[in-house]
C-alpha atoms as a PDB file:
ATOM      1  CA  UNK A   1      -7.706  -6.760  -9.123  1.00  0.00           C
ATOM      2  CA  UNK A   2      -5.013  -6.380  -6.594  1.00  0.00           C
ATOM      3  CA  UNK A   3      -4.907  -3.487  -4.539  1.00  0.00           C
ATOM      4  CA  UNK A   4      -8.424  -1.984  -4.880  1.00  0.00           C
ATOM      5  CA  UNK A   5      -8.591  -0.283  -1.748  1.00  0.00           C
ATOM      6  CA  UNK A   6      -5.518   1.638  -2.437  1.00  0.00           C
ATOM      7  CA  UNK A   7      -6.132   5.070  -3.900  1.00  0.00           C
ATOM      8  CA  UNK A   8      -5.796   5.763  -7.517  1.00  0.00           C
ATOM      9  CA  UNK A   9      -2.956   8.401  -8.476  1.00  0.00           C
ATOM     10  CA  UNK A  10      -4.086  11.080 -11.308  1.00  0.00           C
ATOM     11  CA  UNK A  11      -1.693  12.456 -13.614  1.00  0.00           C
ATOM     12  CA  UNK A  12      -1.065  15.425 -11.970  1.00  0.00           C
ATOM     13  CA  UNK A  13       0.209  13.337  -8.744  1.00  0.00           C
ATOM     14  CA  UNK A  14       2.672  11.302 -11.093  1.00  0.00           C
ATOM     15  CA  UNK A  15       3.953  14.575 -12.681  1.00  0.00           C
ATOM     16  CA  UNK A  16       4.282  16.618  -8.955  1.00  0.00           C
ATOM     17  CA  UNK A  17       6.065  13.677  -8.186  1.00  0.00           C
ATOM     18  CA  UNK A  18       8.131  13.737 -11.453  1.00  0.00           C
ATOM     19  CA  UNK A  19       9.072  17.328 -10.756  1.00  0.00           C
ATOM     20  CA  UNK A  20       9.828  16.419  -7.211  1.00  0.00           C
ATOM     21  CA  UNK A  21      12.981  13.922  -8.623  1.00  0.00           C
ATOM     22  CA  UNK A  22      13.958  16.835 -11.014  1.00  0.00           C
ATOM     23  CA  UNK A  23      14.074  19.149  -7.717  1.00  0.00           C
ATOM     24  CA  UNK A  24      15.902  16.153  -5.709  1.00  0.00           C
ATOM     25  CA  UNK A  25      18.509  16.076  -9.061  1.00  0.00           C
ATOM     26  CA  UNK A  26      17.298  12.294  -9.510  1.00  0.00           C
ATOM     27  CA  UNK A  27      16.257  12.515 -13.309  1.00  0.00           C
ATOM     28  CA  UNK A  28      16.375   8.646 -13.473  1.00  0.00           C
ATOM     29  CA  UNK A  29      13.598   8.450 -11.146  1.00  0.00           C
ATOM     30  CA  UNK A  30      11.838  11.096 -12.975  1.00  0.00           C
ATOM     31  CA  UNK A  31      11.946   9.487 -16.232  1.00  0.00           C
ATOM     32  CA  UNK A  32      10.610   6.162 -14.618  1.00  0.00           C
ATOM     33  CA  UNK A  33       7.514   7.954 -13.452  1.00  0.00           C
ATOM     34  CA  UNK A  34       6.733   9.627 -16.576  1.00  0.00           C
ATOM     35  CA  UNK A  35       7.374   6.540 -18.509  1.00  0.00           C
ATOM     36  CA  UNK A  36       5.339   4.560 -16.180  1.00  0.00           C
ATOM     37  CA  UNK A  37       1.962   6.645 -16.375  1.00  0.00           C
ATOM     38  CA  UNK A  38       1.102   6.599 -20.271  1.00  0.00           C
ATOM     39  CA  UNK A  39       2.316   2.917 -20.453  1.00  0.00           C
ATOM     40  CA  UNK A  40       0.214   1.617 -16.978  1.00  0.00           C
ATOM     41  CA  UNK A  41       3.572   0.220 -16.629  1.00  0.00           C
ATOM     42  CA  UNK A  42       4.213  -2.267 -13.583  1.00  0.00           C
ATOM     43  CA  UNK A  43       7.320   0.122 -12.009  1.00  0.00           C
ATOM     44  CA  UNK A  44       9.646  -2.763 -12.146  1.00  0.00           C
ATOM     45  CA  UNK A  45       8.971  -3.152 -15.653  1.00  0.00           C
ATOM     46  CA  UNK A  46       9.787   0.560 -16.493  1.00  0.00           C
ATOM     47  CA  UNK A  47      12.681   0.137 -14.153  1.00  0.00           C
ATOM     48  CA  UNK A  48      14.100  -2.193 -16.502  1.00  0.00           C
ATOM     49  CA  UNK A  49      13.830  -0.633 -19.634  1.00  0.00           C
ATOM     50  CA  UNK A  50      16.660   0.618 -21.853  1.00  0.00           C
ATOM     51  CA  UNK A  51      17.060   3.961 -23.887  1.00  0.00           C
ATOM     52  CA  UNK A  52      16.566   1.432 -27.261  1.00  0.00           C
ATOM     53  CA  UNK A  53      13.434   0.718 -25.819  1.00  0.00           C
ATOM     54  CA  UNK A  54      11.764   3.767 -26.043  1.00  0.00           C
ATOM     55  CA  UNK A  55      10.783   5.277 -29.724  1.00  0.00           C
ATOM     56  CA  UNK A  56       9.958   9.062 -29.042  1.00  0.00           C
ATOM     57  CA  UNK A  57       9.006  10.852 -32.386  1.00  0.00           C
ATOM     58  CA  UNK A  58      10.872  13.534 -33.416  1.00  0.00           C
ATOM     59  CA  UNK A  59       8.109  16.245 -33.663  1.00  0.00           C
ATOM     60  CA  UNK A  60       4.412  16.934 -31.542  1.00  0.00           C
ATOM     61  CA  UNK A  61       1.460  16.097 -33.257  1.00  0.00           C
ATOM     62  CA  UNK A  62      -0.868  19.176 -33.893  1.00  0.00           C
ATOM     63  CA  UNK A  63      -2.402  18.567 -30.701  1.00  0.00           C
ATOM     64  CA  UNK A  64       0.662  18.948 -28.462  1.00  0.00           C
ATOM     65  CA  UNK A  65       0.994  15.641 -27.638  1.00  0.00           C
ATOM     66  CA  UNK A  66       4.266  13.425 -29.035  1.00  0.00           C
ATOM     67  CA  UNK A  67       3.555   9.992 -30.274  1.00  0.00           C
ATOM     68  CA  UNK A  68       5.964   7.297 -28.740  1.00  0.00           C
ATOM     69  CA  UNK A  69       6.932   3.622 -28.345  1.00  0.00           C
ATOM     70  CA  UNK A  70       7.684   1.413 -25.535  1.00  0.00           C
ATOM     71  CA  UNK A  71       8.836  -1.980 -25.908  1.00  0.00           C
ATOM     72  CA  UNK A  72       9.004  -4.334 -22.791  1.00  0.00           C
ATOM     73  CA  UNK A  73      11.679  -6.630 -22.948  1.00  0.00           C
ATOM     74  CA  UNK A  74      12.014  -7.708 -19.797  1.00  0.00           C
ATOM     75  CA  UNK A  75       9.853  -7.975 -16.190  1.00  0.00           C
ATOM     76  CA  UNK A  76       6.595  -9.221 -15.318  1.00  0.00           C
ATOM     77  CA  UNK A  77       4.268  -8.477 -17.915  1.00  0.00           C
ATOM     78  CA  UNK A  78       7.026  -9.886 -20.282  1.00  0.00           C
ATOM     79  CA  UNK A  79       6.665 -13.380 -18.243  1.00  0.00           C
ATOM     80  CA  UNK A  80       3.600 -13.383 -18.322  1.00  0.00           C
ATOM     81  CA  UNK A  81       2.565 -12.533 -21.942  1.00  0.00           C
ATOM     82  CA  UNK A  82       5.925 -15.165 -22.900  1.00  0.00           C
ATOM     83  CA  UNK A  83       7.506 -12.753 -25.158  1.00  0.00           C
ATOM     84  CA  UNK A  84       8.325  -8.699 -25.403  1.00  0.00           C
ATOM     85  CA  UNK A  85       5.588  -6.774 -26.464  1.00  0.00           C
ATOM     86  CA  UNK A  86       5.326  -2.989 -27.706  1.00  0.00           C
ATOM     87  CA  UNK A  87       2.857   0.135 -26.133  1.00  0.00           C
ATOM     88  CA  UNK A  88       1.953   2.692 -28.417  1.00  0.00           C
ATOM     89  CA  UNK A  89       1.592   5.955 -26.266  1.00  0.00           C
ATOM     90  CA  UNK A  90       1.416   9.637 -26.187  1.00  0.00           C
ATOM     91  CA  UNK A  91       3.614  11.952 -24.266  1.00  0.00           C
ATOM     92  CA  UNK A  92       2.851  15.442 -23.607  1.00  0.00           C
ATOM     93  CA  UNK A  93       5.366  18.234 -23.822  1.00  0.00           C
ATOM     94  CA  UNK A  94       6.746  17.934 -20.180  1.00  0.00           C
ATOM     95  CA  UNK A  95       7.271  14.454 -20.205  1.00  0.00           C
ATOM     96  CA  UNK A  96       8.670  14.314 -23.878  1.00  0.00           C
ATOM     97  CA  UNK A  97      11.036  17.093 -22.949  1.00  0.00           C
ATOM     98  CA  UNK A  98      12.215  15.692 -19.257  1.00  0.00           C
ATOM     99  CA  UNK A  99      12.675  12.590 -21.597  1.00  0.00           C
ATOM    100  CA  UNK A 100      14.820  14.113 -24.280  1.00  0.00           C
ATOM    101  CA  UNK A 101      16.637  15.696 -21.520  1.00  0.00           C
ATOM    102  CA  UNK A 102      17.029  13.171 -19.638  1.00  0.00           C
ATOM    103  CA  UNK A 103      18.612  11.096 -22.385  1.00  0.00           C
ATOM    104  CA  UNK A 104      20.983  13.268 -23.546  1.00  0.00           C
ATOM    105  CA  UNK A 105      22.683  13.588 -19.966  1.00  0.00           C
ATOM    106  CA  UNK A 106      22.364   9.560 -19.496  1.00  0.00           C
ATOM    107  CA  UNK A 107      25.424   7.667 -18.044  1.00  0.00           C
ATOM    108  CA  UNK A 108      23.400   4.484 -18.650  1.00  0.00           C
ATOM    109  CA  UNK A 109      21.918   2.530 -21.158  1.00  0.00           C
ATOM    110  CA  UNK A 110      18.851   2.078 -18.911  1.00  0.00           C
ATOM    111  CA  UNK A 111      16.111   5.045 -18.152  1.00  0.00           C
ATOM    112  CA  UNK A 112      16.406   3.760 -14.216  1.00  0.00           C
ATOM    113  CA  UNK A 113      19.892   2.173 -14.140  1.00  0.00           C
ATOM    114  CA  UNK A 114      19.445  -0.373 -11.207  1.00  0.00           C
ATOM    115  CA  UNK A 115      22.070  -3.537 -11.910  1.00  0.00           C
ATOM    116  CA  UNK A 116      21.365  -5.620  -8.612  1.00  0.00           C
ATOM    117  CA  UNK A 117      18.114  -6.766  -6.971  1.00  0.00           C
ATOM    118  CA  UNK A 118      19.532  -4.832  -3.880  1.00  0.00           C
ATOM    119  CA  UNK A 119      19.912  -1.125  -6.237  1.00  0.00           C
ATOM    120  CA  UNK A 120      16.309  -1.992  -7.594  1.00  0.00           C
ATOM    121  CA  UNK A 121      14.958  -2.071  -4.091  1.00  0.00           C
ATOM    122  CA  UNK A 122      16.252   1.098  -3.112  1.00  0.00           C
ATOM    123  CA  UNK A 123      14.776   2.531  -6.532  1.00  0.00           C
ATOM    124  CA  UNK A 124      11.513   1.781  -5.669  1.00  0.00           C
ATOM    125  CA  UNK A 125      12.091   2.948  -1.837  1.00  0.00           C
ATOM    126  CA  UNK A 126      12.935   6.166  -3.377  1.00  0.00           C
ATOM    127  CA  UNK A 127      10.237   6.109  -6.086  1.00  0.00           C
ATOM    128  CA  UNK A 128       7.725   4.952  -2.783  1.00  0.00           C
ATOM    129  CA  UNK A 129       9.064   8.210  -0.908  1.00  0.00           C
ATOM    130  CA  UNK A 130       8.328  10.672  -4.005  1.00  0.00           C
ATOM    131  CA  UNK A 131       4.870   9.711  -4.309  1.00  0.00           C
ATOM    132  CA  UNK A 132       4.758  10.093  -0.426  1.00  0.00           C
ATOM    133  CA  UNK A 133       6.028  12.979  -0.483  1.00  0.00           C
ATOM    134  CA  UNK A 134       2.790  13.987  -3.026  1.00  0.00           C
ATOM    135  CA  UNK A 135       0.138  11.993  -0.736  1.00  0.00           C
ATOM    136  CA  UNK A 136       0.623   9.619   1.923  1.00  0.00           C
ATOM    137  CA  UNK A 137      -1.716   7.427   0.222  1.00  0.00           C
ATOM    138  CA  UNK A 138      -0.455   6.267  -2.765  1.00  0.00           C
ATOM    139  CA  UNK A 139       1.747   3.554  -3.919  1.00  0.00           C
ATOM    140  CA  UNK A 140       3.547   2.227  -6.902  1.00  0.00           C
ATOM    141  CA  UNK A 141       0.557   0.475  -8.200  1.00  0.00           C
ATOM    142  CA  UNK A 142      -1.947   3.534  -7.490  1.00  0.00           C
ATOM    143  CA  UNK A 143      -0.060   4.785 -10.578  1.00  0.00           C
ATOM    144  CA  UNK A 144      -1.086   1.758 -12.805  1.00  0.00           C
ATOM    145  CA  UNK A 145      -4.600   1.717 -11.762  1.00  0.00           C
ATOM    146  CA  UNK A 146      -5.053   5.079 -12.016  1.00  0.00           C
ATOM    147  CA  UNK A 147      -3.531   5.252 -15.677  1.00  0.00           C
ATOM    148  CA  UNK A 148      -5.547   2.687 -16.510  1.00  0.00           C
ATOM    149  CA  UNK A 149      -8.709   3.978 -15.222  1.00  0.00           C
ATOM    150  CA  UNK A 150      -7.600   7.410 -16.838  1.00  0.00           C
ATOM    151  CA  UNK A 151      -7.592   5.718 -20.154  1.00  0.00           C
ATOM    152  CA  UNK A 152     -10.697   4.052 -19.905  1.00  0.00           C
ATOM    153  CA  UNK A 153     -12.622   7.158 -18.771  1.00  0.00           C
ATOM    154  CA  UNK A 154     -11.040   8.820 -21.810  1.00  0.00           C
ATOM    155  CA  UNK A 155     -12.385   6.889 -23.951  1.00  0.00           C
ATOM    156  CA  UNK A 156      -9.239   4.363 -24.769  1.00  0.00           C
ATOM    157  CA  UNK A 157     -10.492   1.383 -26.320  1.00  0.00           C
ATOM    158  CA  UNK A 158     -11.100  -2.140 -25.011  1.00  0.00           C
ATOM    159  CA  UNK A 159      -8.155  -3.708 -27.181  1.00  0.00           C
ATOM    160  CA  UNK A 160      -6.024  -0.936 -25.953  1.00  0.00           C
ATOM    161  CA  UNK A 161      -6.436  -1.194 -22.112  1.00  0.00           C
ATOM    162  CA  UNK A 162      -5.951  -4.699 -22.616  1.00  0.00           C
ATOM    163  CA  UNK A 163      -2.273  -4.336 -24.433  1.00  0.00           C
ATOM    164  CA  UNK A 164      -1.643  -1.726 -22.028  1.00  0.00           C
ATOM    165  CA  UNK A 165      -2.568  -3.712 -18.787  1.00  0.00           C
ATOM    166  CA  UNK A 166      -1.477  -7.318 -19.838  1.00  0.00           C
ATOM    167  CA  UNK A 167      -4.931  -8.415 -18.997  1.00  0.00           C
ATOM    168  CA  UNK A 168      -6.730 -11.434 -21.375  1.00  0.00           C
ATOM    169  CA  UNK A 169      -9.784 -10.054 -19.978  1.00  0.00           C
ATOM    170  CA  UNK A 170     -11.542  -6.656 -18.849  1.00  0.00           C
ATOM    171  CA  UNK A 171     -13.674  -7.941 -16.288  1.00  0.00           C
ATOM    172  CA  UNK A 172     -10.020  -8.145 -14.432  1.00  0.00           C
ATOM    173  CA  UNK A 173      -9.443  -4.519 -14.513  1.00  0.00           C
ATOM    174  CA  UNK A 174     -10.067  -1.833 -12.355  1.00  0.00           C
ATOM    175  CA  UNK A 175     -13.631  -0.400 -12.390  1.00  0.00           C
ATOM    176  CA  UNK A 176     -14.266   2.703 -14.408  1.00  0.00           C
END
C-alpha cells in the first residue's frame, strides 16, 4: 500500500484542519476535507465532485450522526473501477452543518471549484499547507489511510472498506 511510512491523520487532525480553512475564509477547501474523511476519498477525487453529487439527508439520525451519499463521477477511483460508483457515509453535526453552509453560499457547482489542471494544483498546495499547518507530518493520503484504518478499527465491515477504498482485495489495505 503506497505510502506506509507516512503517518496516519485521525479525525480530529482532518477537522482542526477543516476549521483552519473556515478561519482562512476558504470554505471550499473545508468542505473537501470533510468530504474526504468519511468517504477515504483520494483528494483529487473529492476535488472533483459536484453539489449533485452529494445526497445529505435532511434530518440526524438519533445518534447525532446524518446519513449521506457520495457519488464519484469522475477521478481515479472512477478509472479504475470503469464506471461511477456511490459511498454511503455518515456525517456528524460539524461536518453536515459546514456542508449545508457551505452550499448555500456556493458560487460553483463543484464543492472545490478547480477548472484547470494548473487551479487543481494550487488546491492541493493549499489543502497540503492546512494539514501542515496541523502537523508537519501528514499528507493528502495520511487522510485516506487513516479513514480507512478508522473504519476498520470501528468495526466497518470487509465489503464496506472495500467500496470505500476501491480495493478488489483487503490484503491491499492498510494494516489495522
Amino acid at each position: 500500500f503506497m505510502g506506509l511510512g507516512e503517518p496516519l491523520a485521525n479525525y480530529e487532525q482532518v477537522m482542526r484542519a477543516v476549521d483552519l480553512a473556515m478561519a482562512d475564509n476558504k470554505p471550499m477547501l473545508a468542505v473537501c476535507l470533510a468530504v474526504a474523511w468519511p468517504s477515504a476519498a483520494r483528494m483529487g477525487d473529492a476535488m472533483q465532485l459536484a453539489w449533485t453529487d452529494v445526497e445529505i439527508s435532511p434530518t440526524a439520525r438519533s445518534d447525532g450522526l446524518t446519513d449521506a451519499s457520495i457519488l464519484f463521477r469522475r477521478g481515479k477511483g472512477v478509472r479504475m473501477r470503469g464506471t461511477p460508483y456511490s459511498v454511503p457515509i455518515l456525517l456528524g453535526p460539524r461536518t453536515s452543518e459546514i456542508l449545508r453552509q457551505t452550499r448555500q453560499l456556493a458560487d460553483s457547482d463543484y464543492l472545490c471549484p478547480a477548472p484547470t489542471r494548473r487551479d487543481r494544483e494550487a488546491r492541493l498546495t493549499e489543502i497540503r499547507a492546512l494539514l501542515r499547518r496541523v502537523d508537519q507530518r501528514l499528507s493528502l493520503h495520511s487522510i485516506r489511510r487513516g479513514a480507512l484504518i478508522e473504519a476498520a478499527r470501528a468495526g466497518v465491515p470487509e465489503a464496506a472498506l472495500l467500496l470505500l477504498s476501491g480495493h478488489a482485495s483487503l490484503v491491499s489495505l492498510p494494516a489495522r
